[in-house]
Protein backbone atom coordinates (compact mmCIF):
# COMPACT_ATOMS: atom_id res chain seq x y z
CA UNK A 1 6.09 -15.81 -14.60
CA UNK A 2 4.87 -14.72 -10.98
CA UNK A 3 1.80 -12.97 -9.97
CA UNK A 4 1.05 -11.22 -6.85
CA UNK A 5 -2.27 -10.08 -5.97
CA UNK A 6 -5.23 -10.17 -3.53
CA UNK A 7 -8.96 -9.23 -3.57
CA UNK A 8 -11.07 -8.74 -0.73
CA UNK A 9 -14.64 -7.25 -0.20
CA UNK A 10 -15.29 -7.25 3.47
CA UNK A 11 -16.28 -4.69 6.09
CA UNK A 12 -14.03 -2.32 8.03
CA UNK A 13 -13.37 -3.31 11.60
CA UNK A 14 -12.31 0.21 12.73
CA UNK A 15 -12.07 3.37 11.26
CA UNK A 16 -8.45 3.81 9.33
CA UNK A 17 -5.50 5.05 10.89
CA UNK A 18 -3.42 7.24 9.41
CA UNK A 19 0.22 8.67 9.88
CA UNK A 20 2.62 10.12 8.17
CA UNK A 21 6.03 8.83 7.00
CA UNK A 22 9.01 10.78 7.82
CA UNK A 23 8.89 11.27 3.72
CA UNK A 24 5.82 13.33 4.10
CA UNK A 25 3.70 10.09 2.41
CA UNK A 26 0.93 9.65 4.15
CA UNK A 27 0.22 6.00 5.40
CA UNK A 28 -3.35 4.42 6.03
CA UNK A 29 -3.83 1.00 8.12
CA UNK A 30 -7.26 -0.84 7.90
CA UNK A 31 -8.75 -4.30 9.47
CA UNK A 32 -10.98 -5.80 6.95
CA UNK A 33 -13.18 -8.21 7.73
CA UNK A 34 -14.46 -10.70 4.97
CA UNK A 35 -17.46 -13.42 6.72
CA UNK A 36 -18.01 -16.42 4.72
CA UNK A 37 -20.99 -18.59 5.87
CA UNK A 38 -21.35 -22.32 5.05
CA UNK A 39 -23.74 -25.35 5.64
CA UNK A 40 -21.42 -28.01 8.08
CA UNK A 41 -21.80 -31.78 7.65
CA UNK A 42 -24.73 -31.78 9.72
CA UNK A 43 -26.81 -29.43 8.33
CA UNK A 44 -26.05 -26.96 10.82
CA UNK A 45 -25.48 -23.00 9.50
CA UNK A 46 -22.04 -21.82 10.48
CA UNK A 47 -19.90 -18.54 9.27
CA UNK A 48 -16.30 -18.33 9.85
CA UNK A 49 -15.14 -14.41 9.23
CA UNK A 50 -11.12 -13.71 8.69
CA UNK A 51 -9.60 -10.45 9.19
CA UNK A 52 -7.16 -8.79 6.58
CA UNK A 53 -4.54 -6.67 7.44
CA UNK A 54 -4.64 -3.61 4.40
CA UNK A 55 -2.05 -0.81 4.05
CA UNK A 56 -2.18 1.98 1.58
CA UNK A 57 -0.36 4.59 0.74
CA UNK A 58 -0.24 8.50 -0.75
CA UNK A 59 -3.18 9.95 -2.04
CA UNK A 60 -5.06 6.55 -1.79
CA UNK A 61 -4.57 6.70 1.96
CA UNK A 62 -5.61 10.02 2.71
CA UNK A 63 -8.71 9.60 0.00
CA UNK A 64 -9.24 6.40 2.78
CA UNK A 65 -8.89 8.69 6.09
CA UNK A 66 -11.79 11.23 4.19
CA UNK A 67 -14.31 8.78 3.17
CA UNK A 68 -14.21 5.03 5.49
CA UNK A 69 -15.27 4.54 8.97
CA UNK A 70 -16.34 1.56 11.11
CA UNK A 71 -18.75 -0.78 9.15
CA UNK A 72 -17.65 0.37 5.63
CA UNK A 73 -18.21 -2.22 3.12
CA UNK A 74 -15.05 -1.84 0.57
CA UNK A 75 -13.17 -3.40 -2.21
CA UNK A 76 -9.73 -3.71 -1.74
CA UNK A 77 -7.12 -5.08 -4.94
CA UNK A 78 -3.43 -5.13 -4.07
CA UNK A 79 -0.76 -6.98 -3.30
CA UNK A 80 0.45 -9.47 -0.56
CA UNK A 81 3.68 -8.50 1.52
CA UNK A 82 5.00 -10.16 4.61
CA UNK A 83 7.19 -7.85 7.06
CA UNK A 84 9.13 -8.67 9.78
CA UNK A 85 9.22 -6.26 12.95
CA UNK A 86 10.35 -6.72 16.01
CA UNK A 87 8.05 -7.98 19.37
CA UNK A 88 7.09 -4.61 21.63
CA UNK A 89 7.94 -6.84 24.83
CA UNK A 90 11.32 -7.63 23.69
CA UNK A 91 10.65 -11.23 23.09
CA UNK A 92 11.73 -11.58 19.69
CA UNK A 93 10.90 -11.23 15.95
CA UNK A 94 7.15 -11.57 14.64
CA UNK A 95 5.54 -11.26 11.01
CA UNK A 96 2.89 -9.82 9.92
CA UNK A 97 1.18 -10.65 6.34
CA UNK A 98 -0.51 -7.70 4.72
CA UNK A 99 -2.57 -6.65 1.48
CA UNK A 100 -0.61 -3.11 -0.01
CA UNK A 101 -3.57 -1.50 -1.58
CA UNK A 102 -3.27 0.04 -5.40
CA UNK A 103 -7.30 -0.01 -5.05
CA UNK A 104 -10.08 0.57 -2.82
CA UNK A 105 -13.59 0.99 -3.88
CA UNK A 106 -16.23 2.26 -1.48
CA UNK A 107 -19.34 -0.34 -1.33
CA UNK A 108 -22.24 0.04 0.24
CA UNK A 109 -23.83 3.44 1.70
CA UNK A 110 -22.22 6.60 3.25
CA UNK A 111 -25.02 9.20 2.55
CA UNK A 112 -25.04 8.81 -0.84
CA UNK A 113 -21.88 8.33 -2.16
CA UNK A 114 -21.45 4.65 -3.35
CA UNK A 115 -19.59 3.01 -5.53
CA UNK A 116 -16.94 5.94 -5.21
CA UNK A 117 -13.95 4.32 -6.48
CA UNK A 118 -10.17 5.28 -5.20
CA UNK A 119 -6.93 3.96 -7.02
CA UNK A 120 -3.05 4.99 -7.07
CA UNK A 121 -3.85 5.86 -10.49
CA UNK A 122 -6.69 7.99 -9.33
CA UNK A 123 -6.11 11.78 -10.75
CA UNK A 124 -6.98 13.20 -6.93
């Protein structure tokens, strides 16, 4: 038995940016950031925040382009993937580790449309 997922809830570092494959299939790429803050061995507050590379495709990735911007809180369930691509400067091969979405819920506030959720499996 193997299982493959990841959930984040975190804050978009950029607005999404989309493209579209030479398929037609429309490709969204977002930086999430997810903060986590701690008490150190001194007493001392500290926060340590990681960012997440997220992908998404279809329908979920243009519902993405419509709705998130910089500062978004969202929701993000998928699964992990590690490609391998090929350095801009020449200088050999580098990997990136990413999160393919199958869900995204919007969090926080936009106006007032919260909670909105967004899934592969979304009828859109």
């Amino acid at each position: 038995m193997a299982v493959n997922s990841a959930t984040v809830i975190g804050n978009l570092g950029a607005a999404p940016e989309v493209r579209t494959l030479p398929s037609g299939q429309s490709v969204a790429n977002l930086s999430l950031a997810t903060t986590e803050r701690f008490t150190d061995r001194n007493g001392g507050k500290q926060q340590r925040t990681e960012w997440h590379r997220i992908v998404a495709f279809g329908k979920l990735a243009e519902v993405c382009a419509q709705y998130l911007s910089k500062g978004r809180q969202v929701y993000v369930e998928g699964r992990l993937t590690t490609r391998e691509y090929e350095a801009k400067d020449g200088s050999g091969k580098r990997y990136r580790t990413e999160i393919v979405a199958r869900q995204v819920r919007f969090l926080g506030r936009r106006g007032d449309v919260t909670g909105q959720p967004a899934s592969s499996e979304a009828p859109f």
